[in-house]
Protein backbone atom coordinates (compact mmCIF):
# COMPACT_ATOMS: atom_id res chain seq x y z
CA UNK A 1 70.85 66.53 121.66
CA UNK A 2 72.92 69.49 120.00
CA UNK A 3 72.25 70.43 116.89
CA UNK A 4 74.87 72.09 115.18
CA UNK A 5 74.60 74.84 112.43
CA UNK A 6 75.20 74.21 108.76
CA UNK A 7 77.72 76.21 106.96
CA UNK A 8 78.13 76.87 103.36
CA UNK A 9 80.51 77.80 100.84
CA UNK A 10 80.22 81.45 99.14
CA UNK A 11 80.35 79.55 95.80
CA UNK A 12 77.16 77.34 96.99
CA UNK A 13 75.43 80.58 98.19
CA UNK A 14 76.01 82.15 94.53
CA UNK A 15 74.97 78.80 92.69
CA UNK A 16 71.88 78.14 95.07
CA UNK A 17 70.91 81.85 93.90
CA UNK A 18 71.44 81.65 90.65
CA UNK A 19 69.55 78.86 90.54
CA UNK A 20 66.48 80.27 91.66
CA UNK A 21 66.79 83.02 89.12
CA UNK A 22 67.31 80.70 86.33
CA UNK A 23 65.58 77.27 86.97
CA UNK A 24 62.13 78.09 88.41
CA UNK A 25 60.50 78.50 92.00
CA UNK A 26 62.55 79.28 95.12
CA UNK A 27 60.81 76.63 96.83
CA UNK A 28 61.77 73.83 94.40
CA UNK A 29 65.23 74.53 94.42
CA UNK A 30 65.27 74.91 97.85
CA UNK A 31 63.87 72.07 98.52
CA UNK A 32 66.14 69.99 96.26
CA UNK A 33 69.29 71.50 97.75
CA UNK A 34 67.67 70.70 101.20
CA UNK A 35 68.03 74.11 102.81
CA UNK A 36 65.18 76.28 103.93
CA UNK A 37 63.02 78.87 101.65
CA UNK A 38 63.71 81.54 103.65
CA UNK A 39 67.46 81.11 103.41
CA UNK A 40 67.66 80.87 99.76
CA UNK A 41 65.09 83.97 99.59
CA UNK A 42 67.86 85.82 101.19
CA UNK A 43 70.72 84.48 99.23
CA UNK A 44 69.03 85.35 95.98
CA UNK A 45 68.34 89.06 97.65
CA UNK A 46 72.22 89.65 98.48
CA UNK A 47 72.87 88.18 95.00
CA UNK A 48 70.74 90.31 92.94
CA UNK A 49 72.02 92.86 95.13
CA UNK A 50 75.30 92.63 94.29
CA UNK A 51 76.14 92.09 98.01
CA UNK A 52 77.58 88.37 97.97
CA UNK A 53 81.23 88.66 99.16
CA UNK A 54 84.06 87.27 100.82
CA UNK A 55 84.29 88.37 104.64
CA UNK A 56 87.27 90.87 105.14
CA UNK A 57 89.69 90.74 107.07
CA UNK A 58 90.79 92.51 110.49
CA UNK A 59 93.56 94.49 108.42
CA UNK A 60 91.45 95.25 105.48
CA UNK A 61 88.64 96.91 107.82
CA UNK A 62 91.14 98.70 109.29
CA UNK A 63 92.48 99.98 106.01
CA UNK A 64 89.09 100.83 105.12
CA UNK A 65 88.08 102.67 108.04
CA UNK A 66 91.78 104.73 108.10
CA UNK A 67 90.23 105.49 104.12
CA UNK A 68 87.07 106.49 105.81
CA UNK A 69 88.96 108.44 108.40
CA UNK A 70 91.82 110.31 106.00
CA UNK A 71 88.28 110.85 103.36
CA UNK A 72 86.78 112.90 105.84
CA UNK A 73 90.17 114.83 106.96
CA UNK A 74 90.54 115.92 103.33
CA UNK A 75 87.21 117.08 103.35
CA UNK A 76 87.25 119.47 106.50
CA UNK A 77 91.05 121.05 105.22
CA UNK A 78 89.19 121.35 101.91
CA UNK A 79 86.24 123.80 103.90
CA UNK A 80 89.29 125.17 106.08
CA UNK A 81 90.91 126.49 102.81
CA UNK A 82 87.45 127.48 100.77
CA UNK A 83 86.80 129.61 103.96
CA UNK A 84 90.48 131.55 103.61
CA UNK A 85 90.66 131.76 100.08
CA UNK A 86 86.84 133.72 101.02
CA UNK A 87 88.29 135.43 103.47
CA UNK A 88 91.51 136.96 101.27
CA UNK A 89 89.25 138.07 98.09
CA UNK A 90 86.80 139.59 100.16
CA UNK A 91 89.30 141.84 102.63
CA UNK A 92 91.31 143.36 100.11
CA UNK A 93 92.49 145.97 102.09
CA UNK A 94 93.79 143.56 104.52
CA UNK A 95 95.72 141.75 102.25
CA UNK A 96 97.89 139.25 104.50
CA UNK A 97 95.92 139.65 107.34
CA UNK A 98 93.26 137.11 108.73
């Protein structure tokens, strides 16, 4: 027999969490929701974490990484230029050249 895997709704997740916070023992609300301990352990971690979201897309991680990417560009022409600017105040007689 094939057992297949329960999903649930992000909304769910966040009330199932809550309501171990609010309304006594993880194991009592677990058990009257009928899911596992362990799972709503972990959904109240991610909660009080701050970490429950919706799953991004393939074009939103790609903007993200390009963020990630451009960040870190900025970054090394930022060292590029501190290292000139360095370079020009402390060679005054070579003023122009590098």
């Amino acid at each position: 027999m094939k057992t297949t895997r329960r999903t649930f709704t992000l909304g769910f997740k966040i009330l199932a969490a809550s309501m171990s916070i609010h309304c006594g023992r993880v194991s009592d609300v677990a058990r009257e929701l009928n899911i596992s301990t362990s799972t709503l352990r972990h959904w109240k971690k991610l909660y009080q974490d701050g970490r429950f979201t919706i799953k991004k897309t393939s074009a939103e991680l790609s903007h993200i990484n390009e963020l990630a990417t451009l960040r870190k560009r900025i970054k090394e022409l930022e060292i590029e230029r501190d290292i000139l600017k360095r370079l020009k105040i402390s060679s005054p007689g070579a003023a122009g050249e590098i």
